[in-house]
C-alpha atoms as a PDB file:
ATOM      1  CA  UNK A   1       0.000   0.000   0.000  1.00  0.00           C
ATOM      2  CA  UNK A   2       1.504   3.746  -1.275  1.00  0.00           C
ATOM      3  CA  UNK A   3      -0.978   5.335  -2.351  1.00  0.00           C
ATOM      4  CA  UNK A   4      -4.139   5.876  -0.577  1.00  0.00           C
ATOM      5  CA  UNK A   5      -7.236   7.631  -1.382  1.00  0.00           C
ATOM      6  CA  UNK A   6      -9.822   9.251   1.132  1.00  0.00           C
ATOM      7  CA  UNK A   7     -13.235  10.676   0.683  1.00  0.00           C
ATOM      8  CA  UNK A   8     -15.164  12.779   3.501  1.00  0.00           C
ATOM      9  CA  UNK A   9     -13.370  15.289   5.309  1.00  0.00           C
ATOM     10  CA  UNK A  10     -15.541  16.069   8.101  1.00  0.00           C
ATOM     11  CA  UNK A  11     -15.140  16.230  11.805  1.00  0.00           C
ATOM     12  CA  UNK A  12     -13.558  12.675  11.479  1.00  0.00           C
ATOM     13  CA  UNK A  13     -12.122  11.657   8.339  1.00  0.00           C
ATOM     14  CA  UNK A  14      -9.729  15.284   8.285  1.00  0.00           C
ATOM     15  CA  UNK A  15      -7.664  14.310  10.914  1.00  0.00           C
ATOM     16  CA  UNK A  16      -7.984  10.804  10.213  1.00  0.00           C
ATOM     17  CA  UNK A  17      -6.696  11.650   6.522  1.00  0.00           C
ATOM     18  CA  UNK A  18      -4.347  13.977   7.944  1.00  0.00           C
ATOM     19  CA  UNK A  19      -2.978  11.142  10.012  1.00  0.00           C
ATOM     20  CA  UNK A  20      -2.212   8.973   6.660  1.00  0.00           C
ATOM     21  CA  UNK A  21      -0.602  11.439   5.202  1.00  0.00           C
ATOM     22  CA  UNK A  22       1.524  11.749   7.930  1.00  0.00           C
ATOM     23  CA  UNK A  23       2.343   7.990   7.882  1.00  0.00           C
ATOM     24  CA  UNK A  24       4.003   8.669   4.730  1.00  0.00           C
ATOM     25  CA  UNK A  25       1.364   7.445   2.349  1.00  0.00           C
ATOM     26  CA  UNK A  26       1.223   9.095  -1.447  1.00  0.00           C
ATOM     27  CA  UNK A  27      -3.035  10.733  -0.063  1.00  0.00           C
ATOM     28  CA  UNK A  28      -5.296  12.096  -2.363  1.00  0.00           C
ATOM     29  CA  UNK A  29      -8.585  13.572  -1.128  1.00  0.00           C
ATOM     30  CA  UNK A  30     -12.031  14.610  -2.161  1.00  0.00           C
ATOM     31  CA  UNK A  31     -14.847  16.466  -0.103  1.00  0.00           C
ATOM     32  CA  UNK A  32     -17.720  17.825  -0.852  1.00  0.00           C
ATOM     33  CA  UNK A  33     -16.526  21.479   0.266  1.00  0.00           C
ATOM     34  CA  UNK A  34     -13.342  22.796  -0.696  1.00  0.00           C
ATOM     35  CA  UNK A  35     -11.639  24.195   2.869  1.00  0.00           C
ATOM     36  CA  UNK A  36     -10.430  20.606   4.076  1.00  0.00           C
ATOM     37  CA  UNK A  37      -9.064  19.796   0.521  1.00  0.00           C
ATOM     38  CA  UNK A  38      -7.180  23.104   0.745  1.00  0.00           C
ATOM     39  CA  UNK A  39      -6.070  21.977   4.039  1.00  0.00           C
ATOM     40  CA  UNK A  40      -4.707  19.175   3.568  1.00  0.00           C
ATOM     41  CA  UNK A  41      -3.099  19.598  -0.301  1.00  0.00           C
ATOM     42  CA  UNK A  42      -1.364  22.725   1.441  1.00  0.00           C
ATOM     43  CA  UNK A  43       0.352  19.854   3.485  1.00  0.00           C
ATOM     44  CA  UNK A  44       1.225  17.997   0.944  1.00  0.00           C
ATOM     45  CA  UNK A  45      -1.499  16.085  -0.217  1.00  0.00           C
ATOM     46  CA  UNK A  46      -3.051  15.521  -4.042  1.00  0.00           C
ATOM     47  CA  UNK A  47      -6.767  16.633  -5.128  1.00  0.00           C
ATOM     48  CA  UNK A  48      -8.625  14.239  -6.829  1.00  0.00           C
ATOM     49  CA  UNK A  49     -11.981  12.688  -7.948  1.00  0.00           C
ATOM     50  CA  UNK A  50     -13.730   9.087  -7.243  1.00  0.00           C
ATOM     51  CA  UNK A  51     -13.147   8.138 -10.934  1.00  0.00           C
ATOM     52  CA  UNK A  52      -9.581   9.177 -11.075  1.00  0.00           C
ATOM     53  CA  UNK A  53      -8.478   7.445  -7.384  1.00  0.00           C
ATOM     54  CA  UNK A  54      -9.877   4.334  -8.419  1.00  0.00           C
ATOM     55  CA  UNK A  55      -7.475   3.452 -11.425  1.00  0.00           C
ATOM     56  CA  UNK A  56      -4.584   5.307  -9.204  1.00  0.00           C
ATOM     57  CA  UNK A  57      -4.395   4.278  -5.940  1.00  0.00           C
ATOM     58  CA  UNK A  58      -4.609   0.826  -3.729  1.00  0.00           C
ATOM     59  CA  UNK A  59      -7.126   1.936  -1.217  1.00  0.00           C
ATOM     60  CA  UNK A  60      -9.606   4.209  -0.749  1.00  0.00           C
ATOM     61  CA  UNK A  61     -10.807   5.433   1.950  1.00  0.00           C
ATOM     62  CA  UNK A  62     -14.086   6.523   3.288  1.00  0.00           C
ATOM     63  CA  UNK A  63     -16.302   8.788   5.443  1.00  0.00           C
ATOM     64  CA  UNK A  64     -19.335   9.823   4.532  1.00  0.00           C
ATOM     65  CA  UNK A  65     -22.766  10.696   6.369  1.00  0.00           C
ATOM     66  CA  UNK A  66     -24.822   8.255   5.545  1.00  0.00           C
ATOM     67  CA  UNK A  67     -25.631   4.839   3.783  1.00  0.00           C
ATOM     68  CA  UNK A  68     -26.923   6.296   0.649  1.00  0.00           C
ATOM     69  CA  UNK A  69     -23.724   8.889  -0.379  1.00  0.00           C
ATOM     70  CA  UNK A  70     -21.678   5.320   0.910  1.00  0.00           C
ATOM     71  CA  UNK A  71     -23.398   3.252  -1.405  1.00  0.00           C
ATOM     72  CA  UNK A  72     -23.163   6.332  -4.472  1.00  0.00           C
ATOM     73  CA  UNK A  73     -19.744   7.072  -4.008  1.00  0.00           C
ATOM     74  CA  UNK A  74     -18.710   3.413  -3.842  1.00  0.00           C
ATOM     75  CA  UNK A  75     -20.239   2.241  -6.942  1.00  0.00           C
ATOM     76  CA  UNK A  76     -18.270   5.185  -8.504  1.00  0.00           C
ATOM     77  CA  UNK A  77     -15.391   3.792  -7.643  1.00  0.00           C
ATOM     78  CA  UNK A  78     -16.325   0.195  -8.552  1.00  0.00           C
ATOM     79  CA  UNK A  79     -16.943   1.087 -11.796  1.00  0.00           C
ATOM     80  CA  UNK A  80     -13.459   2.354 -12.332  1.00  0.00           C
ATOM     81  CA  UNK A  81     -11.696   0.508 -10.054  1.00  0.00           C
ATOM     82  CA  UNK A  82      -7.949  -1.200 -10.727  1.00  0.00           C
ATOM     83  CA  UNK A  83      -8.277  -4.796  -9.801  1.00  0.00           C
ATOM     84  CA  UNK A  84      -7.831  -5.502  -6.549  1.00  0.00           C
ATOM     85  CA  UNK A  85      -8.758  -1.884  -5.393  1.00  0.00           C
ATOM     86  CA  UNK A  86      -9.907  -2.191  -1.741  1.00  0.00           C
ATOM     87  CA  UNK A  87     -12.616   0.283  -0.551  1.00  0.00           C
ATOM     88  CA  UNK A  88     -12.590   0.619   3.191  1.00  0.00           C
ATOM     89  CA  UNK A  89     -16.061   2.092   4.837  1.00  0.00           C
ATOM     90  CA  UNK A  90     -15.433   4.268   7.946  1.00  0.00           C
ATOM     91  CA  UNK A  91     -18.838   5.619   7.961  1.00  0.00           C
ATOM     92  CA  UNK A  92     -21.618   4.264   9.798  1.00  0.00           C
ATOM     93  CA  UNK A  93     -24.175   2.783   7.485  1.00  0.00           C
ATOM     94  CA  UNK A  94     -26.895  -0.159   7.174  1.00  0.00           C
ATOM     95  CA  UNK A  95     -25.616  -3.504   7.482  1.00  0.00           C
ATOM     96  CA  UNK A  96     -27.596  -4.967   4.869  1.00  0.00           C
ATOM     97  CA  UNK A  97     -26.048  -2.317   2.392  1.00  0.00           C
ATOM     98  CA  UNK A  98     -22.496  -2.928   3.450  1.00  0.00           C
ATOM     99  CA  UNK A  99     -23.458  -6.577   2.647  1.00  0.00           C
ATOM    100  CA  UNK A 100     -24.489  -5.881  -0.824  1.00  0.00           C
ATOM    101  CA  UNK A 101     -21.921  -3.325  -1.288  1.00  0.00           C
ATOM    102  CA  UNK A 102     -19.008  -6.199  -0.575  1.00  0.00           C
ATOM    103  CA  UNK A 103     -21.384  -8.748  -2.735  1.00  0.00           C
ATOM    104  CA  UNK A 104     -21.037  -5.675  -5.520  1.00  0.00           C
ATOM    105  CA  UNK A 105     -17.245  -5.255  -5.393  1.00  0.00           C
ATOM    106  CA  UNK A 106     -16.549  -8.811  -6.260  1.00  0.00           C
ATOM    107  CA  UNK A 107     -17.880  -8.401  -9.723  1.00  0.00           C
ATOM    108  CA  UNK A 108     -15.328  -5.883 -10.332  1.00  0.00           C
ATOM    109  CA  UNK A 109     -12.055  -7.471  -8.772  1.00  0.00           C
ATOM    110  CA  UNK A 110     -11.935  -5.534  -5.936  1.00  0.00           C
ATOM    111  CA  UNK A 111     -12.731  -5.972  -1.741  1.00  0.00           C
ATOM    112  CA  UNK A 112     -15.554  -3.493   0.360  1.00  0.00           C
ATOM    113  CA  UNK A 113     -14.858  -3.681   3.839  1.00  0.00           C
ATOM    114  CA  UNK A 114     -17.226  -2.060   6.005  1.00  0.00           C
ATOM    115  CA  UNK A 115     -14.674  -0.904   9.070  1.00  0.00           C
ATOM    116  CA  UNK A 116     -16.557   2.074  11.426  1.00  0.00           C
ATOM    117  CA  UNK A 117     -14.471   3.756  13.777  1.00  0.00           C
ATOM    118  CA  UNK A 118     -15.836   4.824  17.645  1.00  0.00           C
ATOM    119  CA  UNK A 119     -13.842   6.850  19.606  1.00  0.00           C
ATOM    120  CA  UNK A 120     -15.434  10.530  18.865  1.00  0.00           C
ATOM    121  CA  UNK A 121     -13.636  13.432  17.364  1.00  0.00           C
ATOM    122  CA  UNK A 122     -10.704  13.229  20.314  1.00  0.00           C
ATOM    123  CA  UNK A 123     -10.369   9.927  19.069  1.00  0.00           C
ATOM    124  CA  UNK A 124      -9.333  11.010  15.351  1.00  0.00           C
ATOM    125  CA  UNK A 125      -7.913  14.016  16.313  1.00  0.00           C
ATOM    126  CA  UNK A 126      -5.422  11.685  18.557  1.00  0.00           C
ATOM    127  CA  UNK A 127      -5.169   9.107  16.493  1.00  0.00           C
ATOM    128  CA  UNK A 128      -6.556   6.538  18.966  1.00  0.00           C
ATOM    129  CA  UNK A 129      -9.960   5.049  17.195  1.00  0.00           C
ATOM    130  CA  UNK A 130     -11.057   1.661  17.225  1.00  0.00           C
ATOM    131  CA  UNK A 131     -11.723   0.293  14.066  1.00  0.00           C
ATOM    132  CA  UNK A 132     -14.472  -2.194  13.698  1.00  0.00           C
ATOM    133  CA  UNK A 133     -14.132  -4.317  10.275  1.00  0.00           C
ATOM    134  CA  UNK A 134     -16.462  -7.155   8.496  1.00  0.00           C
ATOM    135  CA  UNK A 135     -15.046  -8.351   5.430  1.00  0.00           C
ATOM    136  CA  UNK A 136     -12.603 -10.436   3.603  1.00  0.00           C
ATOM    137  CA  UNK A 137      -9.130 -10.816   6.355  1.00  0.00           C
ATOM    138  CA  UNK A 138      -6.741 -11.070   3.819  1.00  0.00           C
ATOM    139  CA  UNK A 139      -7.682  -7.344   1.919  1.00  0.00           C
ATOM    140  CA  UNK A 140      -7.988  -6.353   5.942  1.00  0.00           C
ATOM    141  CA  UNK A 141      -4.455  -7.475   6.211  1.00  0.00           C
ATOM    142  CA  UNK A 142      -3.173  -5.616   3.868  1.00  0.00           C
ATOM    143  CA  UNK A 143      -4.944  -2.354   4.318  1.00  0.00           C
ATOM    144  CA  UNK A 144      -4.473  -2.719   7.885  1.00  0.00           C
ATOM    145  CA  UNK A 145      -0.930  -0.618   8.246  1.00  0.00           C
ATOM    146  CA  UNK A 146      -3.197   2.479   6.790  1.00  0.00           C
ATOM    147  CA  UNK A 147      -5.583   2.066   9.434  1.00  0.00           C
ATOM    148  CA  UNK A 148      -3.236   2.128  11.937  1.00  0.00           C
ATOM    149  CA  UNK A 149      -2.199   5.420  11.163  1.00  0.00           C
ATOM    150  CA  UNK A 150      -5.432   6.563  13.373  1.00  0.00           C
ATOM    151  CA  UNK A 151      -6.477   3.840  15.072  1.00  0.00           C
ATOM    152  CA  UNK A 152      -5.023   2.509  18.600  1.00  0.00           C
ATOM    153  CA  UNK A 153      -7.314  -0.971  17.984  1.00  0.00           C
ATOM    154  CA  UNK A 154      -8.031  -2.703  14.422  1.00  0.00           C
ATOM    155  CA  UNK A 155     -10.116  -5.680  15.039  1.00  0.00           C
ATOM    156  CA  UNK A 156     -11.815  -8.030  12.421  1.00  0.00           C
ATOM    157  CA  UNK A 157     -15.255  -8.941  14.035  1.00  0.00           C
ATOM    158  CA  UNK A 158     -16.227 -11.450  10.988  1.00  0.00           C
ATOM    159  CA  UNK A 159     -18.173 -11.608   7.239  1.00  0.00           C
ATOM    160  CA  UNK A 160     -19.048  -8.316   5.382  1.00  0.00           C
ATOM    161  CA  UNK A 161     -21.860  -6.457   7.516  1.00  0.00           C
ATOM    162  CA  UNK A 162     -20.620  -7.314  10.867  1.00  0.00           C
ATOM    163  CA  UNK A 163     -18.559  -4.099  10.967  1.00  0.00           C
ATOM    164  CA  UNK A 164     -21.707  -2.209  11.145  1.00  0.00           C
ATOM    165  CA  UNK A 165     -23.594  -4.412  13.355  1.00  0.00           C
ATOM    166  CA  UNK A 166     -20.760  -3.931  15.590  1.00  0.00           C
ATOM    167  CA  UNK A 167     -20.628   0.040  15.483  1.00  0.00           C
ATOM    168  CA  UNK A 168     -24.358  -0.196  16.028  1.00  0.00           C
ATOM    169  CA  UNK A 169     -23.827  -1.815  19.101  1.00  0.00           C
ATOM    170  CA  UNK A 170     -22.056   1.034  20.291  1.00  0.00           C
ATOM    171  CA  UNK A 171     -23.593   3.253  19.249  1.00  0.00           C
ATOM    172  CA  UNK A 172     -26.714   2.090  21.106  1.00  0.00           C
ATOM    173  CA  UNK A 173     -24.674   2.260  24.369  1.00  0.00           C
ATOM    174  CA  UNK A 174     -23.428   5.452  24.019  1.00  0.00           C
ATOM    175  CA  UNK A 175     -26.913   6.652  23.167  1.00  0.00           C
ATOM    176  CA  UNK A 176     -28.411   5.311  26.569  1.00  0.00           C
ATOM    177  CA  UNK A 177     -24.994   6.161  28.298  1.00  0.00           C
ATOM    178  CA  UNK A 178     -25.246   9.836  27.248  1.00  0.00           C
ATOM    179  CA  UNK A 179     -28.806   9.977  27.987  1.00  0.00           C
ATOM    180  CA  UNK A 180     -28.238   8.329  31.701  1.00  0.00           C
ATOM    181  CA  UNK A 181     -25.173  11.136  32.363  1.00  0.00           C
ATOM    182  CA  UNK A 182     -27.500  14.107  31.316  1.00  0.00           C
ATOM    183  CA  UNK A 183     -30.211  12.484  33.629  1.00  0.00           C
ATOM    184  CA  UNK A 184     -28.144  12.280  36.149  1.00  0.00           C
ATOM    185  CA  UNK A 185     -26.556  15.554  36.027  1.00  0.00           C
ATOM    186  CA  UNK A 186     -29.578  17.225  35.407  1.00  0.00           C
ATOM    187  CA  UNK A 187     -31.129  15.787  38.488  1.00  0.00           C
ATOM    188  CA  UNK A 188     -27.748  17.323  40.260  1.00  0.00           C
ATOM    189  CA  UNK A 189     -28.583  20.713  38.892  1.00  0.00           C
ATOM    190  CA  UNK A 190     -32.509  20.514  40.059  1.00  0.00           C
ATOM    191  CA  UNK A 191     -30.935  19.151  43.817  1.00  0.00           C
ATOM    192  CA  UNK A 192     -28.534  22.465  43.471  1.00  0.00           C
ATOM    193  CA  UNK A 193     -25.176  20.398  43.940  1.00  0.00           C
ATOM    194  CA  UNK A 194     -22.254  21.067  42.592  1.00  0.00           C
ATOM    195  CA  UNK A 195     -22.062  20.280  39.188  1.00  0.00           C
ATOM    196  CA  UNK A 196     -18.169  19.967  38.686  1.00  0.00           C
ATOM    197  CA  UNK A 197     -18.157  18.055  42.115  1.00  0.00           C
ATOM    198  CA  UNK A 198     -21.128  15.729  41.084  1.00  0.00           C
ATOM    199  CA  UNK A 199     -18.723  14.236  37.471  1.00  0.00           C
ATOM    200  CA  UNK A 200     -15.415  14.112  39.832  1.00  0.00           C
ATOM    201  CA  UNK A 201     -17.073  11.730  42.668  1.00  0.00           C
ATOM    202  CA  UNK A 202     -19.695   9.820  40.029  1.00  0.00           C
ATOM    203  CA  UNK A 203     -16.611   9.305  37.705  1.00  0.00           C
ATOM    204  CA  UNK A 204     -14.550   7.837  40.696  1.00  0.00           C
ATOM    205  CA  UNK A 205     -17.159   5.345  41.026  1.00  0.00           C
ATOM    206  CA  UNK A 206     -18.989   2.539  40.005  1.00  0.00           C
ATOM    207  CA  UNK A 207     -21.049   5.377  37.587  1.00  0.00           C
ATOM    208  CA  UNK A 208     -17.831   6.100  35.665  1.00  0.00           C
ATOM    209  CA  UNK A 209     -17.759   5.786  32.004  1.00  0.00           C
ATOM    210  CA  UNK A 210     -16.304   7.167  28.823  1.00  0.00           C
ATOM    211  CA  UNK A 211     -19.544   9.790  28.230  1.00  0.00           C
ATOM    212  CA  UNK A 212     -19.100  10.968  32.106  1.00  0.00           C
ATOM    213  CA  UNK A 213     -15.880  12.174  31.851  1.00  0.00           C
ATOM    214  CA  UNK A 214     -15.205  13.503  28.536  1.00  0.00           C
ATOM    215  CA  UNK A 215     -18.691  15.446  28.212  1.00  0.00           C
ATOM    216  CA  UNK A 216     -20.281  15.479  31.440  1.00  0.00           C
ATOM    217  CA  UNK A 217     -18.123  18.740  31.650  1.00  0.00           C
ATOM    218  CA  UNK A 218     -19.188  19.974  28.110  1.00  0.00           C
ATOM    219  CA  UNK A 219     -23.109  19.495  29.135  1.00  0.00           C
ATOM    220  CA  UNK A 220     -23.067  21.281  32.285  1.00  0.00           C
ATOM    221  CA  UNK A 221     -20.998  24.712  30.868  1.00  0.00           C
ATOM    222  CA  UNK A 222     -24.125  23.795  27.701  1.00  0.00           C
ATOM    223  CA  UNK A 223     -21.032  22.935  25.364  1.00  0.00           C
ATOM    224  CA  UNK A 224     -23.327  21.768  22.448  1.00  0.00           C
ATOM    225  CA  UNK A 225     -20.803  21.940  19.934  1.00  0.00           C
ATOM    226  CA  UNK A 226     -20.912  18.949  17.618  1.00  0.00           C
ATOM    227  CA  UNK A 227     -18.007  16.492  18.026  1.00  0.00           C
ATOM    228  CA  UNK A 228     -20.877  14.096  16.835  1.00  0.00           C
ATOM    229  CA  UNK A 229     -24.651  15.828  15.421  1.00  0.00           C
ATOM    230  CA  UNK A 230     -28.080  14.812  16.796  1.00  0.00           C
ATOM    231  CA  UNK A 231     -28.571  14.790  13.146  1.00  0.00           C
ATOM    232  CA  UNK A 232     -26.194  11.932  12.895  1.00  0.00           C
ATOM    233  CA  UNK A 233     -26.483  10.382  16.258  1.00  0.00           C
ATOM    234  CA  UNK A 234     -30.603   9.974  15.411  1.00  0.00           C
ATOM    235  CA  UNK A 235     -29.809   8.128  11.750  1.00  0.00           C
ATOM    236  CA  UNK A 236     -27.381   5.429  13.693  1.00  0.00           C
ATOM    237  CA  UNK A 237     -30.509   5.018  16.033  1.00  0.00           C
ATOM    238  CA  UNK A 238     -32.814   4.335  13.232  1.00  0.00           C
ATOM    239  CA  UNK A 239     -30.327   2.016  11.581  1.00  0.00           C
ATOM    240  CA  UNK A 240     -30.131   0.100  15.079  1.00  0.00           C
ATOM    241  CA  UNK A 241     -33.993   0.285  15.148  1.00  0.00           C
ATOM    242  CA  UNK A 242     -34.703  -0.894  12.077  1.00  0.00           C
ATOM    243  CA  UNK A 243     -31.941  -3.803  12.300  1.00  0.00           C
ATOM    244  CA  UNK A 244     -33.179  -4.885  15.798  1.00  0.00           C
ATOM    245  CA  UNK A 245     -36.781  -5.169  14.260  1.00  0.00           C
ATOM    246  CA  UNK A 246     -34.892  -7.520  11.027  1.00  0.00           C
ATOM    247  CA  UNK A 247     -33.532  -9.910  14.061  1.00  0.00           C
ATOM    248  CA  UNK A 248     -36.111  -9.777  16.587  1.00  0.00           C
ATOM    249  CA  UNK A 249     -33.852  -7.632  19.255  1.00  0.00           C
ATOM    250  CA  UNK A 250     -35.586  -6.142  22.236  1.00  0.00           C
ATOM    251  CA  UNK A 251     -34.038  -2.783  22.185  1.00  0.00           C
ATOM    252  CA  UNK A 252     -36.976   0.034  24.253  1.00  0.00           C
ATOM    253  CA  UNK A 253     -34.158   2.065  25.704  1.00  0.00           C
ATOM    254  CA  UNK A 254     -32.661   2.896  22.010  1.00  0.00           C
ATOM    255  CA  UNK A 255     -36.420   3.449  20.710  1.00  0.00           C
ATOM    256  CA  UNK A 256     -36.866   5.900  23.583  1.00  0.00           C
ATOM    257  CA  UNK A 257     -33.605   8.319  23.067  1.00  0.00           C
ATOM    258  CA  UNK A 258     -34.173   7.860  19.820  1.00  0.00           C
ATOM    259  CA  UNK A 259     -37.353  10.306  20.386  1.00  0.00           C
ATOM    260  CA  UNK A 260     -35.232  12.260  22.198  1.00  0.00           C
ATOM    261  CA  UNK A 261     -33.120  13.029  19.719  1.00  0.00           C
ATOM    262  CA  UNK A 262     -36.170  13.319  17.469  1.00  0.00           C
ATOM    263  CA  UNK A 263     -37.523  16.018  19.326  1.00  0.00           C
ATOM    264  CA  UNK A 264     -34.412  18.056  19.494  1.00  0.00           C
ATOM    265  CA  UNK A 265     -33.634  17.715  15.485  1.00  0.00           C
ATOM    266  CA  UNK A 266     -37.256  18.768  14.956  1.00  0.00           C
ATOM    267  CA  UNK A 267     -36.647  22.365  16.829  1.00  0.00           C
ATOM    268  CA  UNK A 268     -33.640  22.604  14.544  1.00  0.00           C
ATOM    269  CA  UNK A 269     -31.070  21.625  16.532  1.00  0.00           C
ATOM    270  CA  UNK A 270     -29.531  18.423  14.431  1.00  0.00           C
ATOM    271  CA  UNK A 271     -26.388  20.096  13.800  1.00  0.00           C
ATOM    272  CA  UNK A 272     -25.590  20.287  17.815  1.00  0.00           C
ATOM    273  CA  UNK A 273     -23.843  18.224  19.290  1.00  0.00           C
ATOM    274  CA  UNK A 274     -25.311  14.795  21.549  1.00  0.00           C
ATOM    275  CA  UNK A 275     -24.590  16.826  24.851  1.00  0.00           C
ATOM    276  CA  UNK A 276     -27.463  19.129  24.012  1.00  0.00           C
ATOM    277  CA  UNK A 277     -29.517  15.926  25.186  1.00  0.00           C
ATOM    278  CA  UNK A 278     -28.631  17.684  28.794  1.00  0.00           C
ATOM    279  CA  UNK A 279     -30.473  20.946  27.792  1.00  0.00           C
ATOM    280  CA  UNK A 280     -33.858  19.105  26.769  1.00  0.00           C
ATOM    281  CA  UNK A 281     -33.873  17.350  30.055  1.00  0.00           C
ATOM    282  CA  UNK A 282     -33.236  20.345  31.909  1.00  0.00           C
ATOM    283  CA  UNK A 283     -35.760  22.291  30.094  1.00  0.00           C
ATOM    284  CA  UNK A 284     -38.333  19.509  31.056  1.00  0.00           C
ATOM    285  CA  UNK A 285     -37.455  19.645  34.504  1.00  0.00           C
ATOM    286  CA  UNK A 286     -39.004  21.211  37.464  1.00  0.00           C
ATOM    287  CA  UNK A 287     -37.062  22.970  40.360  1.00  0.00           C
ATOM    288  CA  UNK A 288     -39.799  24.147  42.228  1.00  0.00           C
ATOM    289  CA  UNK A 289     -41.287  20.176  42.879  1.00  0.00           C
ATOM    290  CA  UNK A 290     -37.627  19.942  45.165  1.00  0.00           C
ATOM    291  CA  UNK A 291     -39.588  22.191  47.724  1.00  0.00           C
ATOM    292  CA  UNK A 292     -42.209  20.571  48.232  1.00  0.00           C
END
């Protein structure tokens, strides 16, 4: 692997590109808007399209917001594809299209790995995401050196479409998790305890987790900025949804924050960030019920 290709420079996939390009590897990038190409050609970096990366380089990359620009962008590339071109998925998109999206590449002598990455913008920015990946082991093995350049953790968790089942998983944890910390601290706030106090003893404890301590601290100085969108975070949810209905999964916590979310996209807030789940609950809160 030289020369890499990567498509989606957003929160995550700029610093995860820039991290490639770092490694050494001949990168060239396409985004929808022009800044993070500038960015990252002013460091060295080529400027490209789908069609032309696919006869040029050995992998491409990408990260993109959905399953249906995933799906569009990769059958671009298929169609122009080098034999034994592998396109690696970081996005986060329906299992059953990963699935037909590997199925798909086959025709064309070339590998789809769906490999979604958890870890949050800190994560990319750091270079310490984990890396999910369903697909065939032998294309992960060899695209696997690239992925290290911004992942701590590359793990193969089986056949095409497990990838995503995997990141699902998560993401339906972090969904609940997030929604208990802003619970929580919002029933501090009501109490009148002190907030900063309340996320230093909880995350000594048996309440700790990842969510307490790296945006408990954003939610209570209403830090909304988006590391990761409602408008995101809800499609995830209604990819979990709909899969848990396909297998028969019993999954009421991830229906409920997934109205949650709902609500807070519909008032025009899906470009926040998650931690603005701590503002709806403390809007829906009352104060005056502690006196009584």
């Amino acid at each position: 692997m030289k020369t890499i290709g990567f498509i989606g420079l957003g929160v995550m996939g700029r610093p995860m590109a820039a991290h490639v390009l770092n490694a050494g590897y001949d990168l060239w990038v396409h985004n929808r808007s022009q800044q993070a190409v500038t960015e990252l050609v002013g460091k060295g970096a080529k400027q490209s399209d789908p069609v032309e990366m696919a006869g040029r380089c050995d992998a491409v990359l990408l990260c993109l917001p959905t399953s249906v620009e995933t799906a569009e962008v990769t059958e671009r590339l298929l169609a122009s594809a080098q034999p034994g071109l592998i396109v690696c998925d970081h996005s986060t998109i329906q299992p059953r299209v990963a699935k037909r999206l590997a199925q798909h590449a086959t025709r064309f002598d070339a590998t789809f790995l769906d490999a979604p990455i958890t870890g949050g913008e800190k994560g990319a920015i750091e270079g310490t995401l984990s890396t999910m990946v369903g697909g065939d082991p032998e294309a992960l093995a060899r695209v696997e050196p690239v992925l290290k350049a911004f992942s701590a953790k590359v793990t193969h968790v089986g056949e095409s479409g497990s990838g995503q089942m995997t990141k699902l998983a998560n993401q339906i944890v972090c969904a609940v998790t997030i929604a208990a910390v802003a619970e929580g601290l919002s029933f501090a706030k009501v109490h009148g305890l002190d907030l900063d106090k309340t996320i230093d003893v909880l995350s000594g404890g048996a309440a700790d987790s990842w969510t307490l301590r790296n945006l408990g601290s954003k939610m209570v100085s209403h830090d909304f900025r988006p590391g990761f969108s409602l408008r995101l975070a809800l499609k995830d949810l209604r990819y979990a949804i709909e899969s848990a209905a396909d297998c028969g999964a019993f999954a009421p916590a991830t229906a409920l924050i997934q109205q949650l979310f709902g609500s807070l996209v519909a008032q025009g807030r899906g470009q926040e960030g998650i931690t603005a789940i701590y503002d709806l609950y403390c809007r829906l809160s009352t104060p005056e019920a502690v006196s009584e």
